[in-house]
C-alpha atoms as a PDB file:
ATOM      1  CA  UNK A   1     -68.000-205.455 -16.286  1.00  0.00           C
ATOM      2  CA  UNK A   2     -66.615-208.503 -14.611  1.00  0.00           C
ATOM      3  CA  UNK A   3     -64.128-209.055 -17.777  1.00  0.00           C
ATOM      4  CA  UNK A   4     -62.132-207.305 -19.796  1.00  0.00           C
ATOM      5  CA  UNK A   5     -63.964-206.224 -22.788  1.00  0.00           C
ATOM      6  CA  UNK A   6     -60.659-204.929 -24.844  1.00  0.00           C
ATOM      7  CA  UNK A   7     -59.312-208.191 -23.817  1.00  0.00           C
ATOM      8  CA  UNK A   8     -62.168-210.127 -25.612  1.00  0.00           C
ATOM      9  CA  UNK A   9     -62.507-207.773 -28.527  1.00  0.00           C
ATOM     10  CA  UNK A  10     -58.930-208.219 -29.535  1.00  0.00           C
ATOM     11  CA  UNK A  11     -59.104-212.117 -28.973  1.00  0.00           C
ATOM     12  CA  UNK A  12     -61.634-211.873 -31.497  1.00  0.00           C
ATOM     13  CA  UNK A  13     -59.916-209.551 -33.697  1.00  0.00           C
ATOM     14  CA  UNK A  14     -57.008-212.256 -33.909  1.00  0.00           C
ATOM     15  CA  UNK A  15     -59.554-214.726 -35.491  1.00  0.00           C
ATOM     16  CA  UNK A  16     -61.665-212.146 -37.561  1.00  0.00           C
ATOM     17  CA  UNK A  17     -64.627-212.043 -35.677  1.00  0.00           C
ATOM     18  CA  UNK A  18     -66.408-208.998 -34.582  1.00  0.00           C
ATOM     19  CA  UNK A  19     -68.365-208.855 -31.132  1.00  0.00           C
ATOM     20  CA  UNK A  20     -71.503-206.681 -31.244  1.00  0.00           C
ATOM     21  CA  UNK A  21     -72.604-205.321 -27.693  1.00  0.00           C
ATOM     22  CA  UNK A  22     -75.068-207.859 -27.032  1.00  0.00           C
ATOM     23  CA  UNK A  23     -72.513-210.490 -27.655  1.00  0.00           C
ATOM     24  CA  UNK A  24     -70.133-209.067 -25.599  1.00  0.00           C
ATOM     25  CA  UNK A  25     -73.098-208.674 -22.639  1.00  0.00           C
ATOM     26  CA  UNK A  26     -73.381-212.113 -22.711  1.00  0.00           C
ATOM     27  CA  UNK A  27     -69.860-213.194 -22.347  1.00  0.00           C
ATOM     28  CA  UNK A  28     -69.946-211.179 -19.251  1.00  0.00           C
ATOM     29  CA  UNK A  29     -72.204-212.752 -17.560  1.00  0.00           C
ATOM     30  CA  UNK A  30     -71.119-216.293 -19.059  1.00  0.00           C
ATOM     31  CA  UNK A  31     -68.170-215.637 -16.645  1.00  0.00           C
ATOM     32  CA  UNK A  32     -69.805-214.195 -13.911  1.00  0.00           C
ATOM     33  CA  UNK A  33     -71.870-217.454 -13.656  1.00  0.00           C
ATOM     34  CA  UNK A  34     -69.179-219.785 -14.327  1.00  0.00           C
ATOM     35  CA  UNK A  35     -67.069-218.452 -11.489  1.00  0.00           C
ATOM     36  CA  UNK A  36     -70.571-218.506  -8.607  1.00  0.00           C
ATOM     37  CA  UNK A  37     -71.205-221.939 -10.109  1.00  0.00           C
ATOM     38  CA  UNK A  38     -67.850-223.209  -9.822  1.00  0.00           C
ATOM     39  CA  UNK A  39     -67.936-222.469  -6.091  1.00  0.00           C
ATOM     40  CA  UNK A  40     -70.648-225.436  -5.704  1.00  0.00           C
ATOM     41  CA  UNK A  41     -69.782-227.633  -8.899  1.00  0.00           C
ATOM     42  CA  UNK A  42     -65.919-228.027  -9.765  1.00  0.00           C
ATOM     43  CA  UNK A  43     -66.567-226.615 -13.736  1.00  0.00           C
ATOM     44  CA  UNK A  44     -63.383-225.497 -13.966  1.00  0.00           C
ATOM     45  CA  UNK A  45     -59.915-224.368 -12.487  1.00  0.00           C
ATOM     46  CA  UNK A  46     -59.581-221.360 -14.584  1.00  0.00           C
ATOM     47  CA  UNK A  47     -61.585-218.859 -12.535  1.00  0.00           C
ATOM     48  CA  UNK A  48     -59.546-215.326 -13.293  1.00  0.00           C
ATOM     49  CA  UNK A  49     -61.758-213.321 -15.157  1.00  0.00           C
ATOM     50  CA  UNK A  50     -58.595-212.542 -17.969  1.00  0.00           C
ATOM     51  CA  UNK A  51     -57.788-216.310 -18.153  1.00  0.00           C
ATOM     52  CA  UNK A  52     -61.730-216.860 -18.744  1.00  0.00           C
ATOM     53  CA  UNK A  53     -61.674-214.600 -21.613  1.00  0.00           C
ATOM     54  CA  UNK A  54     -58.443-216.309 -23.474  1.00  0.00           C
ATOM     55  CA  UNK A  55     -58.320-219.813 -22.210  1.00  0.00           C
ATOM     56  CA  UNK A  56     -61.956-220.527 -22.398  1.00  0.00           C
ATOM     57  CA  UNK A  57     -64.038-218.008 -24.554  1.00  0.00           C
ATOM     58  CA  UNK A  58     -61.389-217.244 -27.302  1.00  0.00           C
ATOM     59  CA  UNK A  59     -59.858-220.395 -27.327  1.00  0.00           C
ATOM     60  CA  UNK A  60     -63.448-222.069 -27.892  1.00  0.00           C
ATOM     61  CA  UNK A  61     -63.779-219.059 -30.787  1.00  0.00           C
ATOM     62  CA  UNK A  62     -60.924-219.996 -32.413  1.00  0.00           C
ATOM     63  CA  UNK A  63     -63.504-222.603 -34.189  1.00  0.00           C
ATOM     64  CA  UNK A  64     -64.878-220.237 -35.803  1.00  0.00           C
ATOM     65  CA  UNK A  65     -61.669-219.294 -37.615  1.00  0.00           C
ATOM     66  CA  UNK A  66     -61.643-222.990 -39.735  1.00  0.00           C
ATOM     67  CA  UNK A  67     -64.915-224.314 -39.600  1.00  0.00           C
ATOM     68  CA  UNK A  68     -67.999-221.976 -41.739  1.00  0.00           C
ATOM     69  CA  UNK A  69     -70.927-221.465 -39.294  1.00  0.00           C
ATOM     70  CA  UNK A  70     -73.895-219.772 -40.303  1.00  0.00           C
ATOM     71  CA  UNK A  71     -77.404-219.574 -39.045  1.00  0.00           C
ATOM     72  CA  UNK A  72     -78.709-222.884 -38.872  1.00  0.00           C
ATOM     73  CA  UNK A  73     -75.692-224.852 -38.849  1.00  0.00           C
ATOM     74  CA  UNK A  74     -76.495-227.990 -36.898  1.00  0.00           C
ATOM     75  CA  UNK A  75     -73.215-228.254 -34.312  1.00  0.00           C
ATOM     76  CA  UNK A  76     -72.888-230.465 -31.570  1.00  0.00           C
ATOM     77  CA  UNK A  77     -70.070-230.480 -28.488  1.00  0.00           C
ATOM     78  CA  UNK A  78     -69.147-234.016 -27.082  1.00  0.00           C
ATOM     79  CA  UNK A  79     -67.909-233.536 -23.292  1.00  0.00           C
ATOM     80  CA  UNK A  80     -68.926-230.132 -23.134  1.00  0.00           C
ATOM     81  CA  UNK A  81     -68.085-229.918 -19.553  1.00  0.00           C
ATOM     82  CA  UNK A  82     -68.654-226.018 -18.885  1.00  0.00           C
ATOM     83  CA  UNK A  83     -69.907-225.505 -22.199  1.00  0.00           C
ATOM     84  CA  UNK A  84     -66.663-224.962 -24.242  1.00  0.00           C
ATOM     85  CA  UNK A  85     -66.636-224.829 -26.849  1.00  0.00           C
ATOM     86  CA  UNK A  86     -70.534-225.633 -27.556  1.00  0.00           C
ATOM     87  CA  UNK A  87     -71.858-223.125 -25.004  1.00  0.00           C
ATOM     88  CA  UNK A  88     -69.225-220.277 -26.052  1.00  0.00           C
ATOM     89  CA  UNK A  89     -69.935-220.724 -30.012  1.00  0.00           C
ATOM     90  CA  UNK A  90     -73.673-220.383 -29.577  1.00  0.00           C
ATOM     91  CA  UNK A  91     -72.994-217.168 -27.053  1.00  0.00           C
ATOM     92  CA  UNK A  92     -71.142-215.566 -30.092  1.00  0.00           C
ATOM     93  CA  UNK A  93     -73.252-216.948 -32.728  1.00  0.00           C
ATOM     94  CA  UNK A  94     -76.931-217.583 -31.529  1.00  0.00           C
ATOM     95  CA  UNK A  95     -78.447-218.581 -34.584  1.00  0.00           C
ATOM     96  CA  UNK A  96     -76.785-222.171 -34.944  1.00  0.00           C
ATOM     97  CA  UNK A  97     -78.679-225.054 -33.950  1.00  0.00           C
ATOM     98  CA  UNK A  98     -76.421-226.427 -30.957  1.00  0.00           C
ATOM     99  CA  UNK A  99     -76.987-229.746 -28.689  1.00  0.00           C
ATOM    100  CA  UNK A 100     -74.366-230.628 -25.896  1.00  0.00           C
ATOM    101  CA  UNK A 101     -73.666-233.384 -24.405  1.00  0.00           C
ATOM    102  CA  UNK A 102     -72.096-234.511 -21.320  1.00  0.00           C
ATOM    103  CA  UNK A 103     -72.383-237.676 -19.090  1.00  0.00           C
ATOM    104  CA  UNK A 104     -72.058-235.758 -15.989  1.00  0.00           C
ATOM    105  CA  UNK A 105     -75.859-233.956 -15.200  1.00  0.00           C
ATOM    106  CA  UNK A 106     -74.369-231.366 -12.765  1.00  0.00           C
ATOM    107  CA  UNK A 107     -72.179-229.696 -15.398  1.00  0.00           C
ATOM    108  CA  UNK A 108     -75.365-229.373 -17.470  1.00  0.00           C
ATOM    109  CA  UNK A 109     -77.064-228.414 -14.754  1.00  0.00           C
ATOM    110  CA  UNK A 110     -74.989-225.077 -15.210  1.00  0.00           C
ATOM    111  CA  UNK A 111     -75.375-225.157 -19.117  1.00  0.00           C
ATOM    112  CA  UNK A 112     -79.404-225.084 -18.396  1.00  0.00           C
ATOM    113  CA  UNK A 113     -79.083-222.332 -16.008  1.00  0.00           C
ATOM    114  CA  UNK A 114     -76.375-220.445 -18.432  1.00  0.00           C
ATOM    115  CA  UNK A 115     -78.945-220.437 -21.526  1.00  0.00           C
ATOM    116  CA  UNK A 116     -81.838-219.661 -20.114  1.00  0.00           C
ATOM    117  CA  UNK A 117     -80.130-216.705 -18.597  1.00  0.00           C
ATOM    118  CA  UNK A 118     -78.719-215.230 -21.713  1.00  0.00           C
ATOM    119  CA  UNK A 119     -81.633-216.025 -23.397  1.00  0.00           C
ATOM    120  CA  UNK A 120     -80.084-218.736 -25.753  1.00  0.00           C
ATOM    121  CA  UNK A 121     -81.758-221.460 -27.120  1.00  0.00           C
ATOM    122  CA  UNK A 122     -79.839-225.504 -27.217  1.00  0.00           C
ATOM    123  CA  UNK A 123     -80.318-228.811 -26.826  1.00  0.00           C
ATOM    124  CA  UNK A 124     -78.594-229.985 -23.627  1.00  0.00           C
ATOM    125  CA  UNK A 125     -78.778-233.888 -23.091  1.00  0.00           C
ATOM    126  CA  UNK A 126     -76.960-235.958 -20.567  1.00  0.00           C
ATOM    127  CA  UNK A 127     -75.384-239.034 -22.205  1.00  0.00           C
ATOM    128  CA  UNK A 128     -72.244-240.839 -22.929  1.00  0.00           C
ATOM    129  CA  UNK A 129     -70.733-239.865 -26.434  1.00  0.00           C
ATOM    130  CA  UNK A 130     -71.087-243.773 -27.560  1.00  0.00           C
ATOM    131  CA  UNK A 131     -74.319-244.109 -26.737  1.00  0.00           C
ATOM    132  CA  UNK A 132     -75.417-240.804 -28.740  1.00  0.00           C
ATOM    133  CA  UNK A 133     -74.029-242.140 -31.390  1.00  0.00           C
ATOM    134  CA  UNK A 134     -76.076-245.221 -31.589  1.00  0.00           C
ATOM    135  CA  UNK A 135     -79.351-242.910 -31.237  1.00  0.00           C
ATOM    136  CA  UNK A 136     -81.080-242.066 -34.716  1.00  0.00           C
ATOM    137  CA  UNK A 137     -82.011-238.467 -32.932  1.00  0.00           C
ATOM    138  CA  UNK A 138     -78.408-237.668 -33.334  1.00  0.00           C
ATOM    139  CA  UNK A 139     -76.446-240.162 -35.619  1.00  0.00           C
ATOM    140  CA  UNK A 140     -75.231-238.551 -38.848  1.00  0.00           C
ATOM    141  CA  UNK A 141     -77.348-235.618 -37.992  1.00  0.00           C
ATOM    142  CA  UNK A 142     -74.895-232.472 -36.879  1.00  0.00           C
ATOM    143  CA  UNK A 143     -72.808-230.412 -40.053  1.00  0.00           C
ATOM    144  CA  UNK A 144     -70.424-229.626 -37.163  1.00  0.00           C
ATOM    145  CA  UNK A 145     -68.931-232.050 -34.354  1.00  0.00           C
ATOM    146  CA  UNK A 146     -66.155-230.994 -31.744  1.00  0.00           C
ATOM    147  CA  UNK A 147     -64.851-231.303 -28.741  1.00  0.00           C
ATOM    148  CA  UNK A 148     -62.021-229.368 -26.767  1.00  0.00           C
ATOM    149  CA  UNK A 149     -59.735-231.381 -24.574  1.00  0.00           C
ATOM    150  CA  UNK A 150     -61.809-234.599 -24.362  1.00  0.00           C
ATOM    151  CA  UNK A 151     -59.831-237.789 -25.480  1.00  0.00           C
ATOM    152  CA  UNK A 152     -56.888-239.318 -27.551  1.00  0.00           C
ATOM    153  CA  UNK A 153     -57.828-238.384 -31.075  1.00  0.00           C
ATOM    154  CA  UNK A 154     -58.639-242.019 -32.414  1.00  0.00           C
ATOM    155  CA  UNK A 155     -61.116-242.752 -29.263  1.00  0.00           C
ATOM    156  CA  UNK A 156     -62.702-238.979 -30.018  1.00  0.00           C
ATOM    157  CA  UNK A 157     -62.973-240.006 -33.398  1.00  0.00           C
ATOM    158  CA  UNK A 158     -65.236-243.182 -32.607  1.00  0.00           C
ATOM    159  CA  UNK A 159     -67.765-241.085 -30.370  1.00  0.00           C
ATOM    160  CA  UNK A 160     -67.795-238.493 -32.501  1.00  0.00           C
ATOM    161  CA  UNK A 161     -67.836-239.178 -35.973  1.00  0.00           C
ATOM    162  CA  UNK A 162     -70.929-241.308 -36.186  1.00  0.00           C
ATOM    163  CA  UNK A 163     -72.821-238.169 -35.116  1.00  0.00           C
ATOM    164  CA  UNK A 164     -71.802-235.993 -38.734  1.00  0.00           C
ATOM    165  CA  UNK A 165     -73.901-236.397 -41.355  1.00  0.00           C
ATOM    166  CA  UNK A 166     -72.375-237.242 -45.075  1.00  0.00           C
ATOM    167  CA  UNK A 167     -70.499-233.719 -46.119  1.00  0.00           C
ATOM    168  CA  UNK A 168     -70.000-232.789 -42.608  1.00  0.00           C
ATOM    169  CA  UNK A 169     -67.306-232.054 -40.425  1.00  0.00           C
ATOM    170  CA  UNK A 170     -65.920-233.492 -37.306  1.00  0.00           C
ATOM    171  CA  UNK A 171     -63.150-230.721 -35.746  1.00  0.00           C
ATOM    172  CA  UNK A 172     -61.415-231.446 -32.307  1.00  0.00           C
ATOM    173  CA  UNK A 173     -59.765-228.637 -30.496  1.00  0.00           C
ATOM    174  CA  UNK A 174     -56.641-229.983 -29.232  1.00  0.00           C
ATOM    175  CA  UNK A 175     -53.129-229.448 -27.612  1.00  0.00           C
ATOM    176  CA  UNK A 176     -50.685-229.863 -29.701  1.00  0.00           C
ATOM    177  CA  UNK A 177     -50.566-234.255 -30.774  1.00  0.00           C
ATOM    178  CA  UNK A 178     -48.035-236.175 -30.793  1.00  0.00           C
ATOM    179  CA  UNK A 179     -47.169-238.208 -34.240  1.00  0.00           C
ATOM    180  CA  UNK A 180     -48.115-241.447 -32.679  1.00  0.00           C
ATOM    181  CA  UNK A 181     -51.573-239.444 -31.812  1.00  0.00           C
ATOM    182  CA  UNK A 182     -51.971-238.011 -34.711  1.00  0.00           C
ATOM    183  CA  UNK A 183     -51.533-241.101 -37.098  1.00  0.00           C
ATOM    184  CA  UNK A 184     -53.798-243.352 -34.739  1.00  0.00           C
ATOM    185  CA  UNK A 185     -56.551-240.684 -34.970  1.00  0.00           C
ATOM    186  CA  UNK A 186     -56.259-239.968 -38.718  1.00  0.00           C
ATOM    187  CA  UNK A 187     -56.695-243.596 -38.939  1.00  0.00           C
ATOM    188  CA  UNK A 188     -59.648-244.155 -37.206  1.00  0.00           C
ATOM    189  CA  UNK A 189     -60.848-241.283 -38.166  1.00  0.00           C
ATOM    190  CA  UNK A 190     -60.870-243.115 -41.617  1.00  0.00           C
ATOM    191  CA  UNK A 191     -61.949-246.424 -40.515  1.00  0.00           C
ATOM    192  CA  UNK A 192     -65.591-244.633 -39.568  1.00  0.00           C
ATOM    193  CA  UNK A 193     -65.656-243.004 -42.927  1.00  0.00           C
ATOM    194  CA  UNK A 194     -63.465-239.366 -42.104  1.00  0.00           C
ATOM    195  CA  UNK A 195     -60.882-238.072 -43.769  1.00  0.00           C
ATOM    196  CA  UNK A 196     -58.350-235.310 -42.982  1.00  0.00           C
ATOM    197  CA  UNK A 197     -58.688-232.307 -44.640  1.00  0.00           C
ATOM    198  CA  UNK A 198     -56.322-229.839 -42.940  1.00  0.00           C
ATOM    199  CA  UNK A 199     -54.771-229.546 -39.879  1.00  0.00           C
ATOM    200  CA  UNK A 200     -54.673-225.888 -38.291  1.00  0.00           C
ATOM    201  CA  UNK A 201     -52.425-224.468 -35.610  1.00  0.00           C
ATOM    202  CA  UNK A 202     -52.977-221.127 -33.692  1.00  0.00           C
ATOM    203  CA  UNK A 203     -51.742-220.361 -30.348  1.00  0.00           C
ATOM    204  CA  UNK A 204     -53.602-217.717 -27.242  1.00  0.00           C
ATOM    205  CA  UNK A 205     -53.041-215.223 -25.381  1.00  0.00           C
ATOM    206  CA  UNK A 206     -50.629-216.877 -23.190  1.00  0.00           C
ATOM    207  CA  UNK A 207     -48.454-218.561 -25.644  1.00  0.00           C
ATOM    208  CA  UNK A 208     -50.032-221.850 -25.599  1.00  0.00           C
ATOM    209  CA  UNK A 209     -50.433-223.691 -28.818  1.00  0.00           C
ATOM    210  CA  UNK A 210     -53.133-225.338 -29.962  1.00  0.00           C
ATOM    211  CA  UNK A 211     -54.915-227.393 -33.097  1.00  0.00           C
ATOM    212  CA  UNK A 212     -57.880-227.583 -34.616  1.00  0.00           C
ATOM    213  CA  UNK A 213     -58.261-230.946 -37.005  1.00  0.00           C
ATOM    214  CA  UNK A 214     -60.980-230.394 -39.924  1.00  0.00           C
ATOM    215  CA  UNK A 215     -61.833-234.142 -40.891  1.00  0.00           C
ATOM    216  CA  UNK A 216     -65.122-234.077 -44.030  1.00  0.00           C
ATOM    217  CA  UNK A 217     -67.144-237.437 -43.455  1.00  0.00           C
ATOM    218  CA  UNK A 218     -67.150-238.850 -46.641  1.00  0.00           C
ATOM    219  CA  UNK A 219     -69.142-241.869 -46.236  1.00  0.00           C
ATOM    220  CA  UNK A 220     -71.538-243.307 -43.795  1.00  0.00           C
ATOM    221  CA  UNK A 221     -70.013-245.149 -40.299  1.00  0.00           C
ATOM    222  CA  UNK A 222     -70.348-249.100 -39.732  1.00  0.00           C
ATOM    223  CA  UNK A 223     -73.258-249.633 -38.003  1.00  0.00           C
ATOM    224  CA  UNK A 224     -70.854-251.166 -35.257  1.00  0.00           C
ATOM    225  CA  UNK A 225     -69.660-248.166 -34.432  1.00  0.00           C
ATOM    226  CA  UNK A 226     -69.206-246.231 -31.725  1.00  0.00           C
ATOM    227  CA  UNK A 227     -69.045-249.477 -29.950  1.00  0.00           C
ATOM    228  CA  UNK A 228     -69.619-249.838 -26.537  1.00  0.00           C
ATOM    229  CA  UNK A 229     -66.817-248.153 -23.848  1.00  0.00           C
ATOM    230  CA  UNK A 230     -65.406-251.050 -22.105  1.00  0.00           C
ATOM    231  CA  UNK A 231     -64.235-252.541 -25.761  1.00  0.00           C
ATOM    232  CA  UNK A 232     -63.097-248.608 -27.158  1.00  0.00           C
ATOM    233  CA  UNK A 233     -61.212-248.478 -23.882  1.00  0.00           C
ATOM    234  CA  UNK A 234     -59.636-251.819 -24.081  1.00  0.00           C
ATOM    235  CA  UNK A 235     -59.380-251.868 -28.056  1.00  0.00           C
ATOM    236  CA  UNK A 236     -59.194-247.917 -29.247  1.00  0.00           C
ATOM    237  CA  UNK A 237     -59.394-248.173 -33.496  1.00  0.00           C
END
């Protein structure tokens, strides 16, 4: 195998998941075409096939720990990038209904290539998170919206938000925030009908901490929002 499979099943084990063969099958070769694809397309500059496994795939898992998916559960990944977490959720759990989206095609390019190779099924669309938003295909629509490592927590809020229906959740995987980060997002978070549920800290392999944020959208977004980007970058909520 190109990874270490002890190294993923005890990832997993840390977060209470189980890995079936199949599963594991698929990481493998998740990683195997990450690193060939990263030799033409700059996806990523973890390329180590241990760092893969906690930096990427567990890290992405770690989801899994705080939010309930089951089969059918509607999630969607702003800024997937090289499909984490979106890409890595679905290769673990390939019953949920996933659509990610990116504003650069060539990264999706590889998420194309990735699912139709492991024989996963998702909705891949190239598109800025603000202007998903504003599309009834995907506005209040997902149970689940995340993103790992995309934006300051109040601007993720705005593009992501709008896209979780009533009841939902909106949970972005994050280094660890600053106050001043943390009260801005909460706020906005708020303003576009979110509220803050609990706030969850783990850490990987490698000692590096992390958060997830579990916000429940309790009532339906302004129909202003997500505005466009020029006036989220030069007026965040």
């Amino acid at each position: 195998m190109f990874i270490s499979k002890e190294l993923l099943t005890a990832g997993c084990e840390n977060i209470g998941l189980t890995l079936d063969d199949e599963a594991i099958d698929r990481f493998d070769s998740y990683a195997r075409l990450l690193v060939d694809y990263n030799e033409k397309v700059n996806l990523t500059a973890i390329t180590a096939p241990d760092e893969i496994v906690n930096k990427h795939f567990v890290d992405s898992l770690f989801l899994a720990k705080y939010v309930t998916l089951q089969d059918g559960t509607r999630l969607c990944d702003v800024g997937t990038g090289a499909g984490f977490p979106g890409a890595a959720l679905l290769t673990a759990f390939p019953k949920l209904r996933v659509t990610l989206f990116d504003s650069v095609n060539k990264k999706l390019e590889f998420i194309r290539g990735l699912v139709m190779e492991l024989g996963l099924e998702a909705e891949i669309v190239t598109v800025r998170a603000e202007e998903a938003g504003k599309n009834p295909a995907y506005r209040e629509v997902f149970d689940v919206a995340t993103a790992r490592a995309v934006a300051q927590l109040n601007v993720l809020s705005e593009f992501c938000v709008p896209l979780v229906k009533i009841g939902g959740v909106f949970a972005p995987m994050k280094a660890p925030l600053s106050e001043e980060e943390r009260k801005r997002g909460v706020g906005a978070a708020a303003n576009l009908g979110a509220k803050l549920e609990r706030d969850e800290s783990y850490s990987i392999a490698d000692g590096s901490e992390r958060e997830v944020l579990i916000f429940r959208k309790k009532s339906a977004t302004a129909g202003k929002y997500p505005r466009p980007f020029a006036q989220i970058s030069k007026k965040p909520l």
